[in-house]
Protein backbone atom coordinates (compact mmCIF):
# COMPACT_ATOMS: atom_id res chain seq x y z
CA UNK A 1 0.00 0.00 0.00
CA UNK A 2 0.98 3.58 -0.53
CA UNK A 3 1.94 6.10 2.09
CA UNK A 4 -0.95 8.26 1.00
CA UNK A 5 -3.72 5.43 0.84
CA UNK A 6 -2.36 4.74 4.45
CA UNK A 7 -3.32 7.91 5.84
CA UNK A 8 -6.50 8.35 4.36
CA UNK A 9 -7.17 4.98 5.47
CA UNK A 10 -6.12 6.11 9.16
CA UNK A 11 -8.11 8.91 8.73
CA UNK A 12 -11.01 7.23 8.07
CA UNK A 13 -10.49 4.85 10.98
CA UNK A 14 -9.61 8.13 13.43
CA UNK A 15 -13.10 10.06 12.03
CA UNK A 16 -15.27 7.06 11.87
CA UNK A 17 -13.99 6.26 16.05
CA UNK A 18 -14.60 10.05 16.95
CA UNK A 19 -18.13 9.98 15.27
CA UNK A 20 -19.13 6.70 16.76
CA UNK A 21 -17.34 8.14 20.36
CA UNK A 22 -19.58 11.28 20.01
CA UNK A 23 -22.84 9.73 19.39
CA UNK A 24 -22.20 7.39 22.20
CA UNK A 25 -21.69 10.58 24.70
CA UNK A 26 -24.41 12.23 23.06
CA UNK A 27 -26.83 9.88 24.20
CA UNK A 28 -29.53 10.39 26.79
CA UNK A 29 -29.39 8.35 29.76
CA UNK A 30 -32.27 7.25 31.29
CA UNK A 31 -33.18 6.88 34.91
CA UNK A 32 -34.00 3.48 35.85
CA UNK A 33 -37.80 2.93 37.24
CA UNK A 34 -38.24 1.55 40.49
CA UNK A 35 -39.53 -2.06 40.88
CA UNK A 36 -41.89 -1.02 43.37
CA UNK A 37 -43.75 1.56 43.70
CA UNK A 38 -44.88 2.97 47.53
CA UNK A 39 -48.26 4.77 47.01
CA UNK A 40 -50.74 6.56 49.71
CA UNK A 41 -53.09 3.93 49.20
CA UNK A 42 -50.66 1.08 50.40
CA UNK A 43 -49.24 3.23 52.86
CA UNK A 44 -53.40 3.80 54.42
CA UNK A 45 -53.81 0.13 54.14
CA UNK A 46 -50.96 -1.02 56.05
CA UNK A 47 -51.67 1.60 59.15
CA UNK A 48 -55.68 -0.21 58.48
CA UNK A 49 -54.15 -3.30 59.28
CA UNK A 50 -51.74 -2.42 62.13
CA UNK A 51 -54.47 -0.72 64.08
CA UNK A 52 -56.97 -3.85 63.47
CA UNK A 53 -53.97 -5.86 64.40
CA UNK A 54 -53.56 -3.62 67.35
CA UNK A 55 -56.99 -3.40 68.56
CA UNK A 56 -57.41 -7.11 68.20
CA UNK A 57 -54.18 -7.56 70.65
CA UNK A 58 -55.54 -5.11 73.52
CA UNK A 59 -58.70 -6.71 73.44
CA UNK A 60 -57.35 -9.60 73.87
CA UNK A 61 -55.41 -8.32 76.75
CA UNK A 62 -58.58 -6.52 77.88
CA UNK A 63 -60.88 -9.67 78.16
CA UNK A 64 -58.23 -11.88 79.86
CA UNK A 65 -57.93 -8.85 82.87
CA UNK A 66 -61.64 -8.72 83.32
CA UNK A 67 -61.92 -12.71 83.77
CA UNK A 68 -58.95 -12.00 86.29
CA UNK A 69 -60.99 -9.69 88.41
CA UNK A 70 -58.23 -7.47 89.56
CA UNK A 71 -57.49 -4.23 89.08
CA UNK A 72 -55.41 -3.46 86.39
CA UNK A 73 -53.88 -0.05 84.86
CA UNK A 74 -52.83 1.11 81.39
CA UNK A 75 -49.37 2.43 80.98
CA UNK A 76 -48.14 4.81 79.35
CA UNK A 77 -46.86 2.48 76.39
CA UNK A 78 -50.51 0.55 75.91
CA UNK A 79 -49.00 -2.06 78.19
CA UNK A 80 -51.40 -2.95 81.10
CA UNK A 81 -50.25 -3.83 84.68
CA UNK A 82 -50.99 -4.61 88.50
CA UNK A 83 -48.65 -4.75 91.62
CA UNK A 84 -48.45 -8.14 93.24
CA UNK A 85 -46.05 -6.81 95.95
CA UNK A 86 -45.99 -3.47 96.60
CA UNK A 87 -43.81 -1.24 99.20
CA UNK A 88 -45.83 0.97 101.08
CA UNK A 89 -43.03 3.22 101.62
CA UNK A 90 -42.13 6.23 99.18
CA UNK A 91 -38.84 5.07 97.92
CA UNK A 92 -36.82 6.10 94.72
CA UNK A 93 -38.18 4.72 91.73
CA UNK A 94 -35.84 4.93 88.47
CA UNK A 95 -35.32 7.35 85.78
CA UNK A 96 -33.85 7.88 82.58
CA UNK A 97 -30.43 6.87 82.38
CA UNK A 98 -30.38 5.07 85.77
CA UNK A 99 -29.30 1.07 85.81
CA UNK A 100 -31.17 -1.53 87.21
CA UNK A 101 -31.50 -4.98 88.26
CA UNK A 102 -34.50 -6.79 87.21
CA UNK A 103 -36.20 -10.36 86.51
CA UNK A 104 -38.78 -11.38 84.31
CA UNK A 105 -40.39 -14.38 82.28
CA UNK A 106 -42.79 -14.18 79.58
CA UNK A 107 -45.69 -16.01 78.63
CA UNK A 108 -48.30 -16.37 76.12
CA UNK A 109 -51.55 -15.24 76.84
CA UNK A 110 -52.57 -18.65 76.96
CA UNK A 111 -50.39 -19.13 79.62
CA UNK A 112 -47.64 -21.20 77.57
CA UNK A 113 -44.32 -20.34 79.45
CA UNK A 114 -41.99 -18.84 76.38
CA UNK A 115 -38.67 -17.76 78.67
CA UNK A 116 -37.94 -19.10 82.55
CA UNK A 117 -37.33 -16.09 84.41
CA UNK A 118 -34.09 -18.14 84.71
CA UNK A 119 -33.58 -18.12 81.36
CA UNK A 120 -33.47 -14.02 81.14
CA UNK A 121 -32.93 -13.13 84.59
CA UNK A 122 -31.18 -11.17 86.19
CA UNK A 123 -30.40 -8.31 84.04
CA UNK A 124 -28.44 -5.31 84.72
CA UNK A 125 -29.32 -2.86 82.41
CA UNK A 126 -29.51 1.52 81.59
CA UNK A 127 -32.95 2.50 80.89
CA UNK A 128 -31.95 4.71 78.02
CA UNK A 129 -32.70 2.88 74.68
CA UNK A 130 -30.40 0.32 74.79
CA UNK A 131 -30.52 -3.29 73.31
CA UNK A 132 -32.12 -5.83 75.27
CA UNK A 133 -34.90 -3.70 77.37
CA UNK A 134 -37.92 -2.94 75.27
CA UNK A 135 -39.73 -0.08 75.54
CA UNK A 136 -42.80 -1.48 77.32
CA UNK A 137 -40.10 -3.04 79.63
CA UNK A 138 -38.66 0.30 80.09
CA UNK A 139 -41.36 2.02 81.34
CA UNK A 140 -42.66 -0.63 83.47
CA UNK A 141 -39.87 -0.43 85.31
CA UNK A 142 -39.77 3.35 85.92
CA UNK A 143 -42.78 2.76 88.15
CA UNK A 144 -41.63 0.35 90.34
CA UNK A 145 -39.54 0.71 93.60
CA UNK A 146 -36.59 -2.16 94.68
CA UNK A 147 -38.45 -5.61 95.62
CA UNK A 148 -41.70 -5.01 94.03
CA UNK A 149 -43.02 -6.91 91.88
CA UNK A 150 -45.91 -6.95 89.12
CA UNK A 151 -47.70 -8.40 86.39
CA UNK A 152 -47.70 -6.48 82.83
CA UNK A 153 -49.25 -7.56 79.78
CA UNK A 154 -47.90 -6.06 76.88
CA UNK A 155 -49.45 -5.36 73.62
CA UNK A 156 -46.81 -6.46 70.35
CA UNK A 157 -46.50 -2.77 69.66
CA UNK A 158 -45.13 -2.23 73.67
CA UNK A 159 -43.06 -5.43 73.23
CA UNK A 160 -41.37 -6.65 70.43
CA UNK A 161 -43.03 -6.18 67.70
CA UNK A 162 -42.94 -6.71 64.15
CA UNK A 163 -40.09 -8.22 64.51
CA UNK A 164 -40.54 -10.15 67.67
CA UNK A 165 -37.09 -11.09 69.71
CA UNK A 166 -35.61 -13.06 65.86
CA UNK A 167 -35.89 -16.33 68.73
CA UNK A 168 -38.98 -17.74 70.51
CA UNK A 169 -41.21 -14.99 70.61
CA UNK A 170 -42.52 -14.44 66.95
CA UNK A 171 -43.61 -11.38 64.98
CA UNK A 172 -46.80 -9.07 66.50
CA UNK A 173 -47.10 -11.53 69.39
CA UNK A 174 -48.53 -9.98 72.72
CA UNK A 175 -47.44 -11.33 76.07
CA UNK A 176 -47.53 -11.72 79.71
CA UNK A 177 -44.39 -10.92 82.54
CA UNK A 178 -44.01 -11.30 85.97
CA UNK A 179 -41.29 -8.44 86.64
CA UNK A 180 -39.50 -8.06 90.04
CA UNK A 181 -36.63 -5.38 90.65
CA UNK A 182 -34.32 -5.97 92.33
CA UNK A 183 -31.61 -2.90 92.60
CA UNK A 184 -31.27 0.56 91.07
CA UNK A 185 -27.68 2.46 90.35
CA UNK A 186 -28.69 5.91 90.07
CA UNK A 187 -27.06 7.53 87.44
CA UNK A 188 -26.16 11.56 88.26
C-alpha cells in the first residue's frame, strides 16, 4: 500500500472512532424505574391493618384482665399492669439513664411459658434505649420501687413487635411478665 492510501485509510479509521465516540456521549441516559412503587393507598392500608392488628391484641389483653378480676392499669406504652407486691413506703423509683436490676419471664396469653425467668434473669441494664430492654419493659420499670413486683401484659406494639425477639417470641405476638426489681444504680 501507498503512504498516502495509508493515511486516508487512518483517517477514516480516526473520524469514523470520533463519530461513533460522540454519538455514544451524546446519548440520553435514562433513569431506571423503580420495581416497586410505595403509594398513599398502600401506605393507608398497612396503618388499616396495624391498628386492626392492634386493637385485636388489647382486646385480647382486655378480656383476659376482666376474667382476672383485679385491678389493672394502662401504661403509658398501651402495656397494662398490676402490683403483686408493693412497698408501702415512698422510695426512689428509676429514671432515665439510671441502671437496674430486674427479673422477668414471659408467657403467652394462653399461659404457655416462652422464657424461665431463669432463662433471662437477672439483668443489669440503663434505661436509656439500649438493646435488650424494650420499651414497654422500660417504662414498666420506671414505676416500680426495689423488691416489688408486678404483672404487665404487653401489647406487640409495647413489646417486640414486628419483629418479635428473631428467637422464641414471633412477629406481632402480645405477652404476659411477671417483673420483680431488684436494685437501682442511680445515674447523676
Amino acid at each position: 500500500m501507498k503512504k498516502s492510501s495509508m493515511k486516508l485509510l487512518y483517517k477514516t479509521v480516526l473520524v469514523g472512532v470520533l463519530l461513533v465516540s460522540f454519538y455514544s456521549c451524546s446519548k440520553k441516559v435514562e433513569a431506571r424505574k423503580p420495581i416497586t412503587n410505595t403509594t398513599s393507598s398502600t401506605i393507608q392500608e398497612s396503618i388499616e391493618i396495624n391498628k386492626k392488628l392492634y386493637a385485636a391484641e388489647e382486646e385480647a389483653i382486655e378480656t383476659i384482665i376482666k376474667d382476672l378480676d383485679q385491678e389493672f392499669q394502662r401504661g403509658s406504652t398501651g402495656f397494662y399492669y398490676m402490683f403483686t407486691k408493693k412497698d408501702s413506703v415512698s422510695g426512689i423509683q428509676p429514671k432515665f439513664g439510671d441502671r437496674v436490676t430486674f427479673e422477668y419471664d414471659v408467657t403467652s396469653l394462653n399461659g404457655e411459658v416462652i422464657y424461665n425467668k431463669e432463662d433471662l434473669s437477672p439483668i443489669t441494664k440503663s434505661l436509656e434505649q439500649e438493646y435488650g430492654v424494650f420499651r414497654g419493659m422500660r417504662e414498666a420499670l420506671k414505676l416500680m420501687q426495689t423488691d416489688e413486683e408486678m404483672i404487665v401484659y404487653f401489647p406487640s406494639y409495647a413489646a417486640y413487635g414486628y419483629y418479635g425477639d428473631q428467637n422464641l417470641i414471633g412477629p406481632n405476638t402480645p405477652f404476659k411478665s411477671r417483673v420483680r426489681l431488684l436494685g437501682i444504680n442511680v445515674e447523676n
